[in-house]
N, C-alpha and C. Protein backbone atom coordinates (compact mmCIF):
# COMPACT_ATOMS: atom_id res chain seq x y z
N UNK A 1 0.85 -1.18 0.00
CA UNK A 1 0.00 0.00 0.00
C UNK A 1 0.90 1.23 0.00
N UNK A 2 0.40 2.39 -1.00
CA UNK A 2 1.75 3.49 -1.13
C UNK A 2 1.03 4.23 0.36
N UNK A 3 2.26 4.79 0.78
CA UNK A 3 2.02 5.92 1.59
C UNK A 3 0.53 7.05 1.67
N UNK A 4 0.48 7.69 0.50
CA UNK A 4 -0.32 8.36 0.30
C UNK A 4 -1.78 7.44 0.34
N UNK A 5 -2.11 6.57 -0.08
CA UNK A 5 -3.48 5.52 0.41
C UNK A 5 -3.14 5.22 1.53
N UNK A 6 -1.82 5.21 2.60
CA UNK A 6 -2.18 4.71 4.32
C UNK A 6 -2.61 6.29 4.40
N UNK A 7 -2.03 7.28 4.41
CA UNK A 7 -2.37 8.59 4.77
C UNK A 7 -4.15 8.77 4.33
N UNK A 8 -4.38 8.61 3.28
CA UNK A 8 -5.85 9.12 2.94
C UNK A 8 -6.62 7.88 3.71
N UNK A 9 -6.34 6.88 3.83
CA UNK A 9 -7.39 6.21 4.77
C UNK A 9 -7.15 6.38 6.34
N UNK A 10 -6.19 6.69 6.70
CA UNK A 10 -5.69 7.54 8.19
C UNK A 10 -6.80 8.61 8.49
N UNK A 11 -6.46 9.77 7.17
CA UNK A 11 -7.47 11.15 7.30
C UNK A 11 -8.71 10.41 7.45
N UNK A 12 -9.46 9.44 6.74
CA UNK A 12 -10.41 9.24 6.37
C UNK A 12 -11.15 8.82 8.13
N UNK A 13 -10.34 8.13 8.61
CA UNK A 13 -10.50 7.41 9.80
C UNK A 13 -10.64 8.37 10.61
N UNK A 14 -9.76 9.43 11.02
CA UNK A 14 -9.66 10.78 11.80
C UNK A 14 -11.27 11.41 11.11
N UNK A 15 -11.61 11.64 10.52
CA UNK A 15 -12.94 12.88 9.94
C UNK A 15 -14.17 11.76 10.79
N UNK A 16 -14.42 10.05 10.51
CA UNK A 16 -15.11 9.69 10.89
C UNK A 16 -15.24 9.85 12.25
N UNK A 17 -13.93 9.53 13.28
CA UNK A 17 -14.10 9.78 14.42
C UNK A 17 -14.36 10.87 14.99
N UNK A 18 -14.09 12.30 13.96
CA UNK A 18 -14.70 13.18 14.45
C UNK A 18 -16.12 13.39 14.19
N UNK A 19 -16.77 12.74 13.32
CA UNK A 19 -18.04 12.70 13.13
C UNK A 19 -18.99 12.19 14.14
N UNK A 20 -17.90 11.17 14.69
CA UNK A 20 -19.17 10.48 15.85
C UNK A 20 -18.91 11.03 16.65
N UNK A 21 -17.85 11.65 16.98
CA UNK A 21 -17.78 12.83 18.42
C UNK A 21 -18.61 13.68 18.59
N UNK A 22 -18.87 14.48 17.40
CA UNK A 22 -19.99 15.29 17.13
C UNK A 22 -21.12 14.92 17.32
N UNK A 23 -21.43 13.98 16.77
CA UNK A 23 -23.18 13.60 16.62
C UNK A 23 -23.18 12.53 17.69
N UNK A 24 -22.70 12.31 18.49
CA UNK A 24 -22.79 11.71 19.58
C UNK A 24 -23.05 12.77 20.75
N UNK A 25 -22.14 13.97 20.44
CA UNK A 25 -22.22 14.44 21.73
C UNK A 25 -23.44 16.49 20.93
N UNK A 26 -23.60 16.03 20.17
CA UNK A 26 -24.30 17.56 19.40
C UNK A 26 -25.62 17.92 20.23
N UNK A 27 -26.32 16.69 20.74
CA UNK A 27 -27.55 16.52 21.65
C UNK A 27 -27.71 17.73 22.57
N UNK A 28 -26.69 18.19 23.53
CA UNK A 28 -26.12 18.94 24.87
C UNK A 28 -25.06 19.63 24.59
N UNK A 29 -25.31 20.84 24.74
CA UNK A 29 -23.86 21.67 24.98
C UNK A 29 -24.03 22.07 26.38
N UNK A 30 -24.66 21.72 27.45
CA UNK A 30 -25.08 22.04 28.62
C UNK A 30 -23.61 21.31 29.20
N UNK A 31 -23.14 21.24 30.43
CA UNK A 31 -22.93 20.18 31.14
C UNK A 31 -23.39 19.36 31.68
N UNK A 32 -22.96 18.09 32.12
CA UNK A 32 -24.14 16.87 32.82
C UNK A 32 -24.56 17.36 34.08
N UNK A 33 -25.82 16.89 34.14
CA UNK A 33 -25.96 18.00 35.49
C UNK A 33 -25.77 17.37 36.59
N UNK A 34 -25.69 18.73 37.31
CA UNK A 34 -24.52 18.26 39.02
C UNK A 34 -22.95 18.58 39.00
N UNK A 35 -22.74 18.67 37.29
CA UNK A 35 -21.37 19.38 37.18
C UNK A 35 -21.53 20.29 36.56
N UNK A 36 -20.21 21.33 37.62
CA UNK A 36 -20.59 23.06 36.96
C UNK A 36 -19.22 23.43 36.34
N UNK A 37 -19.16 23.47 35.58
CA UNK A 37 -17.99 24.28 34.78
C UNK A 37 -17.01 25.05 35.91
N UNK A 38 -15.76 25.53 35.36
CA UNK A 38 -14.89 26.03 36.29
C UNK A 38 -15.35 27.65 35.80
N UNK A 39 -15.33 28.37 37.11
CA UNK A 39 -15.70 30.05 36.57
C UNK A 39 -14.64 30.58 38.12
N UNK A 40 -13.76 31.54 37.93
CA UNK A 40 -13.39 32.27 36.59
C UNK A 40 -12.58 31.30 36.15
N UNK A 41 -12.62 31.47 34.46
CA UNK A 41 -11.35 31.12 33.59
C UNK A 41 -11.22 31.97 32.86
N UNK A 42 -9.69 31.78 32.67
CA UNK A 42 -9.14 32.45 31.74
C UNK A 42 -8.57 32.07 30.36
N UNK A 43 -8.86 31.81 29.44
CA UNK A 43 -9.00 31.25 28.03
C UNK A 43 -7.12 31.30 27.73
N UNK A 44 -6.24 32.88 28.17
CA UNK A 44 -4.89 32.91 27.80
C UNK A 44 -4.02 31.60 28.63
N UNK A 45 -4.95 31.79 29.89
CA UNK A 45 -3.59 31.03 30.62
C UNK A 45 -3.52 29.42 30.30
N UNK A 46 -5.31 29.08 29.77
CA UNK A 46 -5.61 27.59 29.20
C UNK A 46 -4.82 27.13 28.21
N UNK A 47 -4.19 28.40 27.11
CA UNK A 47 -4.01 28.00 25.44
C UNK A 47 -2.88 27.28 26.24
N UNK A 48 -2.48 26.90 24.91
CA UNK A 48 -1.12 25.82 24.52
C UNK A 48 -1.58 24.21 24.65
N UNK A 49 -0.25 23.49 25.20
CA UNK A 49 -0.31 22.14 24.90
C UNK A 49 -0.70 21.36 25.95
N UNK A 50 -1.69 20.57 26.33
CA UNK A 50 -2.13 19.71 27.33
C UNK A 50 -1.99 18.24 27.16
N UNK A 51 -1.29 17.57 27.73
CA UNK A 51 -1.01 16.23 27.89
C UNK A 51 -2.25 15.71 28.44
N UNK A 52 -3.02 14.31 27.33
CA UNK A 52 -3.96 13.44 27.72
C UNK A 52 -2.89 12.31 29.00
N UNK A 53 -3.63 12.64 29.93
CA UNK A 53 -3.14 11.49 31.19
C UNK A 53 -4.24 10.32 31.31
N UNK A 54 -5.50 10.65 31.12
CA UNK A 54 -6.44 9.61 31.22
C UNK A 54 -7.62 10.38 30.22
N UNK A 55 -8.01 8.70 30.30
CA UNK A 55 -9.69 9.06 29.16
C UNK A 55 -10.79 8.04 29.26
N UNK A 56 -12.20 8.29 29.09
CA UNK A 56 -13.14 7.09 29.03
C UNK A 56 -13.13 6.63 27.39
N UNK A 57 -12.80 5.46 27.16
CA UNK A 57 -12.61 4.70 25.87
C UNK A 57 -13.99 5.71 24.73
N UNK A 58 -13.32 5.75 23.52
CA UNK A 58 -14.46 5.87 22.56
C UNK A 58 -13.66 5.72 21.33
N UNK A 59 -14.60 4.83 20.50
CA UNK A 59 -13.58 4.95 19.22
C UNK A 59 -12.83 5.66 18.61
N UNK A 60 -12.87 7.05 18.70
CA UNK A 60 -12.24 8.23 17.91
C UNK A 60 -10.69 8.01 18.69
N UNK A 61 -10.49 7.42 19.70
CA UNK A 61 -9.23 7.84 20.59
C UNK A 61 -8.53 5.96 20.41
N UNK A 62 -9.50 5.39 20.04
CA UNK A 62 -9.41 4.29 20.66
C UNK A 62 -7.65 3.91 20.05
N UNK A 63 -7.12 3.08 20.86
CA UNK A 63 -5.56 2.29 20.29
C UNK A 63 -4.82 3.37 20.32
N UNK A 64 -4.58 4.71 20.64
CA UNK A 64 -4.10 5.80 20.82
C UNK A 64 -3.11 5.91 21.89
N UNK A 65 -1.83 6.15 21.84
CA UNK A 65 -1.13 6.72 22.97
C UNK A 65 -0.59 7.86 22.87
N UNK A 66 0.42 9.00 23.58
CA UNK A 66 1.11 9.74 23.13
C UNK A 66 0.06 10.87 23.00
N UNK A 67 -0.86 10.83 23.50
CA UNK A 67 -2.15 12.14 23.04
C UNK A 67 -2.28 13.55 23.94
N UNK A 68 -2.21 14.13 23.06
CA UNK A 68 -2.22 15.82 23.52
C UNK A 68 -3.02 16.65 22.99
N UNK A 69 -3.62 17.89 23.22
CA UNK A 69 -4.58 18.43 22.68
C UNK A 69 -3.43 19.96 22.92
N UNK A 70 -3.99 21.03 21.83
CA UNK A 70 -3.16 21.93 21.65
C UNK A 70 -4.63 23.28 21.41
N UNK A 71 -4.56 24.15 22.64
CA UNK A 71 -5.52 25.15 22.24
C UNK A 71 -5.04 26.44 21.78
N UNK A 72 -5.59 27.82 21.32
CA UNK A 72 -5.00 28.75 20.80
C UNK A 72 -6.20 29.90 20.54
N UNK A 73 -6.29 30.70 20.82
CA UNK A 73 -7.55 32.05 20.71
C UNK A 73 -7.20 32.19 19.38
N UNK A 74 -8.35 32.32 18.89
CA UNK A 74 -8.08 33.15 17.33
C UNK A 74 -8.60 34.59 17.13
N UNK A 75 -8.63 35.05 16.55
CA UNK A 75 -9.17 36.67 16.57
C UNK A 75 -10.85 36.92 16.53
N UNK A 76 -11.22 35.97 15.96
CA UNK A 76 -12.65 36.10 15.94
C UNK A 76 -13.14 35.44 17.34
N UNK A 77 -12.55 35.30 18.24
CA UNK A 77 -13.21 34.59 19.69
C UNK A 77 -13.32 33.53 19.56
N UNK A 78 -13.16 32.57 18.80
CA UNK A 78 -13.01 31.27 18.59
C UNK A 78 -11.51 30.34 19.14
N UNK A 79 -11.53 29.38 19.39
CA UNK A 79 -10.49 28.54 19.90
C UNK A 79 -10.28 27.50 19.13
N UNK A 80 -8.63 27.58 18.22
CA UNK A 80 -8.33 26.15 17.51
C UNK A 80 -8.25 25.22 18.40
N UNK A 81 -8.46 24.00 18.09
CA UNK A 81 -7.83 23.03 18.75
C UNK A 81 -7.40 22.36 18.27
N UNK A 82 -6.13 21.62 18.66
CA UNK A 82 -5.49 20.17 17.74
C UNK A 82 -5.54 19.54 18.51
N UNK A 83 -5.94 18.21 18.12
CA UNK A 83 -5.31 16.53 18.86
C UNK A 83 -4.67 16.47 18.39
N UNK A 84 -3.39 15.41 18.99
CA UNK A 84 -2.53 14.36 18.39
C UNK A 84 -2.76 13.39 19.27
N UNK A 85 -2.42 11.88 18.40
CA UNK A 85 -2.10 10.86 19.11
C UNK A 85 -1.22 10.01 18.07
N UNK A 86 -0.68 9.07 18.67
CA UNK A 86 -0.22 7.82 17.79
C UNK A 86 -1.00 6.43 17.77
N UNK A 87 -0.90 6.77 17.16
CA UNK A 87 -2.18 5.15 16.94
C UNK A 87 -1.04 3.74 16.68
N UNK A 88 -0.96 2.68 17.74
CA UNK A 88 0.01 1.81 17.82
C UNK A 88 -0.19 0.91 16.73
N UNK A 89 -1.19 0.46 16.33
CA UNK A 89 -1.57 -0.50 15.47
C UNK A 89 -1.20 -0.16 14.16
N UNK A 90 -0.71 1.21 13.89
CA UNK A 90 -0.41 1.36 12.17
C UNK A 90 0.73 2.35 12.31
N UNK A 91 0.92 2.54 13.61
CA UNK A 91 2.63 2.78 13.68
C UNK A 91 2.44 4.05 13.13
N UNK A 92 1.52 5.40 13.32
CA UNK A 92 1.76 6.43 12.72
C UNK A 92 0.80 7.72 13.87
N UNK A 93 1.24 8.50 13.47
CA UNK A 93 0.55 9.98 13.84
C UNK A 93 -0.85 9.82 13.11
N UNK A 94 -1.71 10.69 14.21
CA UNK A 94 -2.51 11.20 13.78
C UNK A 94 -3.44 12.98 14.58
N UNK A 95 -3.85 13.42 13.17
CA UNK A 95 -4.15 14.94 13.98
C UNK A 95 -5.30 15.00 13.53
N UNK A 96 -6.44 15.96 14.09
CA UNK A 96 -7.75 15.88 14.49
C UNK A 96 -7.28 17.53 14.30
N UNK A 97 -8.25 18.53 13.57
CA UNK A 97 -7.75 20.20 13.82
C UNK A 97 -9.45 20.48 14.19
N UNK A 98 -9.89 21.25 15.19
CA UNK A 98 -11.44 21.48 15.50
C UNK A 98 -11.20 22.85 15.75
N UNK A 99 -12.78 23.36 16.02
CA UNK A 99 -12.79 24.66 16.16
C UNK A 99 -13.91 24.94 17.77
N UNK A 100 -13.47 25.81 18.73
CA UNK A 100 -14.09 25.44 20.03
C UNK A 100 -15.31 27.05 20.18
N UNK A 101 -15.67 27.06 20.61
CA UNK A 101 -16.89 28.52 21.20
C UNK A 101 -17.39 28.05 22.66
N UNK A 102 -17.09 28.90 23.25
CA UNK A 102 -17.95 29.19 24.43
C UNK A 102 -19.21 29.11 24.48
N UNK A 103 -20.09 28.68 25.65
CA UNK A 103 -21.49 28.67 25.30
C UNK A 103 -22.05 29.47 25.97
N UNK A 104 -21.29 30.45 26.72
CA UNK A 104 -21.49 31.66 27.38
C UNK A 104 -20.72 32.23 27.51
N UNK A 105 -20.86 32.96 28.78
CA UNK A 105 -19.92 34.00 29.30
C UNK A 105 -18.34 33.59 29.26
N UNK A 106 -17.41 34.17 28.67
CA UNK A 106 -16.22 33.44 28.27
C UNK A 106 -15.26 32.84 29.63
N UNK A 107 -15.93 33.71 30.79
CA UNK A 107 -15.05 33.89 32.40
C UNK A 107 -15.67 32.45 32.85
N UNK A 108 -16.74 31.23 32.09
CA UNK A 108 -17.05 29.88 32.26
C UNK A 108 -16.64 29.02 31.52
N UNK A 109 -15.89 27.81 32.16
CA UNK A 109 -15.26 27.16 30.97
C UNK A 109 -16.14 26.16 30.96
N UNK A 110 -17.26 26.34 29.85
CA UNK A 110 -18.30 25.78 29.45
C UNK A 110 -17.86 26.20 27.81
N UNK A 111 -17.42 24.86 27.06
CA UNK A 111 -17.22 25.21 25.94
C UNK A 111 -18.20 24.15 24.61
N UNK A 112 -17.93 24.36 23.54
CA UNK A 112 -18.91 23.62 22.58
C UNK A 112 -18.05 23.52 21.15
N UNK A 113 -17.40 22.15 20.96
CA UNK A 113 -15.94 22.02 20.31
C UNK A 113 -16.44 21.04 18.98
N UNK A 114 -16.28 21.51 17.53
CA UNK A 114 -16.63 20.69 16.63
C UNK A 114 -15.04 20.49 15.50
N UNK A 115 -15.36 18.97 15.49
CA UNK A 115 -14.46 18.87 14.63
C UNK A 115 -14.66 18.37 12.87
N UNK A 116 -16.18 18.34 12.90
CA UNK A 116 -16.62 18.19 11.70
C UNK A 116 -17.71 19.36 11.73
N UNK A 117 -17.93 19.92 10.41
CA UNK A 117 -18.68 21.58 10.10
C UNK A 117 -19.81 21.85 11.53
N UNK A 118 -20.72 21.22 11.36
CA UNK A 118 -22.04 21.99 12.05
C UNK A 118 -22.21 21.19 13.43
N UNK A 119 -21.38 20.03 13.41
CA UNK A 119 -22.01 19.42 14.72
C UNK A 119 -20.94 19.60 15.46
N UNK A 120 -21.68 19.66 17.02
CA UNK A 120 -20.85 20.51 18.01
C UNK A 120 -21.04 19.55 19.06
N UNK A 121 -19.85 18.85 20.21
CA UNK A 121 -20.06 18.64 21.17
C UNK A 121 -19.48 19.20 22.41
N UNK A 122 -19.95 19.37 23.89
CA UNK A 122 -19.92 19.68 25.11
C UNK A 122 -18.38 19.82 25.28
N UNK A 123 -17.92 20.62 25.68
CA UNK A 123 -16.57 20.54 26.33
C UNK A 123 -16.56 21.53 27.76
N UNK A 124 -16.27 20.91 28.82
CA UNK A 124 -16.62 21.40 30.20
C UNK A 124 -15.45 21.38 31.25
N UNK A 125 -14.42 22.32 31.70
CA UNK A 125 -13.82 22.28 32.60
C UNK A 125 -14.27 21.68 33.98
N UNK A 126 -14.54 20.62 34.24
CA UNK A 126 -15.07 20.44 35.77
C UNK A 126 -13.97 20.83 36.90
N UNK A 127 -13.09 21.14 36.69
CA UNK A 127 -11.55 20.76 37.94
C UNK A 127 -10.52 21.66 37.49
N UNK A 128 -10.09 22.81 37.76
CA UNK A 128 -8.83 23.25 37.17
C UNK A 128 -7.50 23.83 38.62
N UNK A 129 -6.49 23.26 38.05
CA UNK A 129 -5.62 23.77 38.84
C UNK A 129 -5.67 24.84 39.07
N UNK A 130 -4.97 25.73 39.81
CA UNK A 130 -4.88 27.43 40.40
C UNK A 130 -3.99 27.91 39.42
N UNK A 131 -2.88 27.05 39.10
CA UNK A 131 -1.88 27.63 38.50
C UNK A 131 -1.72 26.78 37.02
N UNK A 132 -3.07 26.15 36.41
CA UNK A 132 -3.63 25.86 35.37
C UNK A 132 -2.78 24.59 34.46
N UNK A 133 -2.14 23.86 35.87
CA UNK A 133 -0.95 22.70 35.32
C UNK A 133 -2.08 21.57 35.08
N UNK A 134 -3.33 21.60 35.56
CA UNK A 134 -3.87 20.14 34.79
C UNK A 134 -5.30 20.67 35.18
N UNK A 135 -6.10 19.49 34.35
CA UNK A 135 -7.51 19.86 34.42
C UNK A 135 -8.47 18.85 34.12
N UNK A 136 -9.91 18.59 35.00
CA UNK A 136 -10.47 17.25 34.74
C UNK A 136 -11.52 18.37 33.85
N UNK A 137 -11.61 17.52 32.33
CA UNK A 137 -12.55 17.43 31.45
C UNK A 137 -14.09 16.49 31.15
N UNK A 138 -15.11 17.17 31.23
CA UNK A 138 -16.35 16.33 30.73
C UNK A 138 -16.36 16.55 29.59
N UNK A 139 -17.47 15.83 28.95
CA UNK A 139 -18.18 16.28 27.67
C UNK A 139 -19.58 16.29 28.48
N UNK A 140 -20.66 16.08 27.08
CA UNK A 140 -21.94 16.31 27.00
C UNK A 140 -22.76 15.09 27.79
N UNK A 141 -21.72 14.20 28.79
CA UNK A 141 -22.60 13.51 29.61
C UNK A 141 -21.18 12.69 29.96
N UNK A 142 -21.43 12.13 31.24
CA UNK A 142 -20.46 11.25 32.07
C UNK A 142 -19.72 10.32 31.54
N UNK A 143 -19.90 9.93 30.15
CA UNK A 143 -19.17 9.31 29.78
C UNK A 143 -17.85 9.60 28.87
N UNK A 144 -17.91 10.90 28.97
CA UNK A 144 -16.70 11.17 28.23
C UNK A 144 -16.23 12.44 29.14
N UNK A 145 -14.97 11.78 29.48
CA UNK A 145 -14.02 12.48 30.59
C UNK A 145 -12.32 11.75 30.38
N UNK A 146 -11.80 13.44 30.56
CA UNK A 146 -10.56 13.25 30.21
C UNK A 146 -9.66 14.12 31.42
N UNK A 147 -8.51 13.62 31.57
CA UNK A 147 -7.53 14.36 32.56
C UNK A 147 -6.48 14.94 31.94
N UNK A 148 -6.25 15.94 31.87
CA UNK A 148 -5.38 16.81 31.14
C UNK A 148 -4.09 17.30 32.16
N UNK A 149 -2.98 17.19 31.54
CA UNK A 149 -1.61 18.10 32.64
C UNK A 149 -0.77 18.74 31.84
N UNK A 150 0.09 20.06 31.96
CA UNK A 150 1.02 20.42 31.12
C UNK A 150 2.37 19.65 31.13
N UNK A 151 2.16 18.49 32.19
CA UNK A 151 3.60 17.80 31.88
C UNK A 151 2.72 16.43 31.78
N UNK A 152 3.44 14.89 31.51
CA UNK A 152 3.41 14.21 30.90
C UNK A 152 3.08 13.21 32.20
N UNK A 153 3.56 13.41 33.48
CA UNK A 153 2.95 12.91 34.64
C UNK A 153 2.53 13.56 36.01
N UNK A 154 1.50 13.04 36.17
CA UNK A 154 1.14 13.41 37.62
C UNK A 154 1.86 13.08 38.85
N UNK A 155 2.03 13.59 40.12
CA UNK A 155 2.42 13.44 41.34
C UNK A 155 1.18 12.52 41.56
N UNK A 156 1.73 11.27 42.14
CA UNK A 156 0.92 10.69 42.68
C UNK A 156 -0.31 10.96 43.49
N UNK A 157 0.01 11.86 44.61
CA UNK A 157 -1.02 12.67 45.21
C UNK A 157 -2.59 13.81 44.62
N UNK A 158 -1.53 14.30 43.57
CA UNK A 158 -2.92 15.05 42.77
C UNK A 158 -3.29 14.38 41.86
N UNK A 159 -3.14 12.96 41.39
CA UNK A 159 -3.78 11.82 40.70
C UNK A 159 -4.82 11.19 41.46
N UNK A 160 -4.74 11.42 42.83
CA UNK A 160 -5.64 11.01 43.54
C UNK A 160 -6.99 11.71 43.90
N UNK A 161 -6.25 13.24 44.15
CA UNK A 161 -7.17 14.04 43.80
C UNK A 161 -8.06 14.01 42.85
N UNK A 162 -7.45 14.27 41.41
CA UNK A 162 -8.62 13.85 40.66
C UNK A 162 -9.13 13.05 40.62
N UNK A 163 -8.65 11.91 40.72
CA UNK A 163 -9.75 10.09 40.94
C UNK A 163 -10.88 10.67 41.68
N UNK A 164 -10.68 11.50 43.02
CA UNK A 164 -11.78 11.32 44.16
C UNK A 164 -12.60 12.48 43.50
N UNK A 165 -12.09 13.37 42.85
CA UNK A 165 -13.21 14.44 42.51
C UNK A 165 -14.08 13.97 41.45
N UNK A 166 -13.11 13.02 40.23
CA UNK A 166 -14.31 12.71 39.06
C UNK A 166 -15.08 11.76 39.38
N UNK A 167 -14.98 11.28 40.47
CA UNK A 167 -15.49 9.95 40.73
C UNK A 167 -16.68 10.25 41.85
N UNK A 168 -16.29 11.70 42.69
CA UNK A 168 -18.06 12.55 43.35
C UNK A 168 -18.61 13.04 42.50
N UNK A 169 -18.29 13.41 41.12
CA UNK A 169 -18.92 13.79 40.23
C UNK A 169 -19.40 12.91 39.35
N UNK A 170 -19.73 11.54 39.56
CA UNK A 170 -19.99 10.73 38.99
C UNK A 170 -19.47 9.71 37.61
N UNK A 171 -18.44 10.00 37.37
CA UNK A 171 -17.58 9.52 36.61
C UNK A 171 -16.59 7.95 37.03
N UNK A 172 -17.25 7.45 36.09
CA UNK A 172 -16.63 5.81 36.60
C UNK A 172 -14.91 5.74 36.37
N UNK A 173 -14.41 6.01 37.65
CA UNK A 173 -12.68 6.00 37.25
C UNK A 173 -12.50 5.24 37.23
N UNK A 174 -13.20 3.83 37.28
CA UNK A 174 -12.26 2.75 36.84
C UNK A 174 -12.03 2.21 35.72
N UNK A 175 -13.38 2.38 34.80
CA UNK A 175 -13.23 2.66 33.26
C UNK A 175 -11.93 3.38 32.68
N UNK A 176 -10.81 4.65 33.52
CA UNK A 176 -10.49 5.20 32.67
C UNK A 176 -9.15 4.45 32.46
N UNK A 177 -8.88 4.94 31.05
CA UNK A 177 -7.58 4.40 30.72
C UNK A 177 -6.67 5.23 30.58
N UNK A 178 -5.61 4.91 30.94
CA UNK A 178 -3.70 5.80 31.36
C UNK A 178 -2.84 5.93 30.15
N UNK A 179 -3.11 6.96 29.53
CA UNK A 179 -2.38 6.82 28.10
C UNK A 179 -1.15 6.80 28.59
N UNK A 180 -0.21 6.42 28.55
CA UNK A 180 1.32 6.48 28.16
C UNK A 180 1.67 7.45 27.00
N UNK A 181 2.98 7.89 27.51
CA UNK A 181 4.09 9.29 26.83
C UNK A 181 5.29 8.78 26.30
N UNK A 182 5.43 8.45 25.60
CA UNK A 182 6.89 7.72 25.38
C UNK A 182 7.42 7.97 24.39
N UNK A 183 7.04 8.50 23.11
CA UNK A 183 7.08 9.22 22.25
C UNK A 183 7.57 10.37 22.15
N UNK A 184 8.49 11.04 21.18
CA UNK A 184 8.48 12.25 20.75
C UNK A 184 7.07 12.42 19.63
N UNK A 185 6.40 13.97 20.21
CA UNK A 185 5.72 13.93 18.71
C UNK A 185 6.67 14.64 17.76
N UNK A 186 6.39 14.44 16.56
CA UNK A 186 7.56 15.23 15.51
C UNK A 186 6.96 16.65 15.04
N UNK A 187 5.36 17.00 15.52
CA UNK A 187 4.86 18.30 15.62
C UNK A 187 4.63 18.93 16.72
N UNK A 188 5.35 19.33 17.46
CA UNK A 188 4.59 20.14 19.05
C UNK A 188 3.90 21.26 18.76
């Protein structure tokens, strides 16, 4: 198989998974309720690169290690976002580019993130550090939750922390899975 057919069925694979992200989660841009978004935030001190530490399985991520999400303000009030991950099974990169909006007041990190045109799903700060080194993520209902850090591991202790907070907030931590970092990506 030439390169360029693994690449176009790669992309092809990346657009679907963003499709079901979307229309899975397009239902709710609310948060699940009982969880309230983090207020105040600040959108500057969020941008840049966030290391995936944990996640609840869904195909779009699925076989994935090495995963990071990359945010950035754009001028029109909008927020890029990139994934990366490496997908072990075909031995290659892959990037996901979306576009994020607030669903209010921008000082709530209550956000609404699409990576295919019109459909939009939930993106919700539930947990943020003071000094904005990691952060527990919902989506548009309990089953999609992610732990975010600006470095690649947690202190044991504030790993625990989050276990006990996503887990009063109803989030099954034992479902989640521990991506591993082991990788250089070759795009930061």
């Amino acid at each position: 198989m030439s390169t360029l057919t693994s690449w176009l069925r790669g992309f092809a694979l990346l657009v679907i998974a963003a499709v079901v992200l979307a229309v899975s989660g397009c239902g709710s841009m609310r948060p699940p309720e009982g969880i309230s978004p983090v207020t105040p935030f600040d959108l500057a001190r969020y941008e840049g690169r966030w290391y995936e530490l944990a996640r609840l399985d869904h195909s779009f991520e699925r076989g994935m290690t090495d995963v990071s999400a990359t945010y950035q303000r754009q001028a029109d009030g909008s927020v890029r976002v990139v994934n990366r991950g490496f997908v072990t099974v075909k031995n290659e990169w892959r990037q996901a580019v979306g576009k994020a909006l607030f669903t209010g007041d921008a000082q709530t990190a209550s956000l609404k993130v699409s990576f295919f045109g019109p459909f939009y799903g939930g993106y919700h700060v539930a947990a943020l550090d003071a000094d904005y080194q990691w952060a527990l993520v919902v989506g548009p209902d309990r089953s999609y939750c992610w732990i975010l850090s600006r470095s690649k591991q947690l202190a044991p202790a504030v790993r625990g922390q989050l276990l006990a907070r996503a887990s009063a907030l109803g989030i099954d931590t034992q479902a989640l899975i521990w991506v591993t970092h082991e990788r250089t990506d070759p795009q930061p």
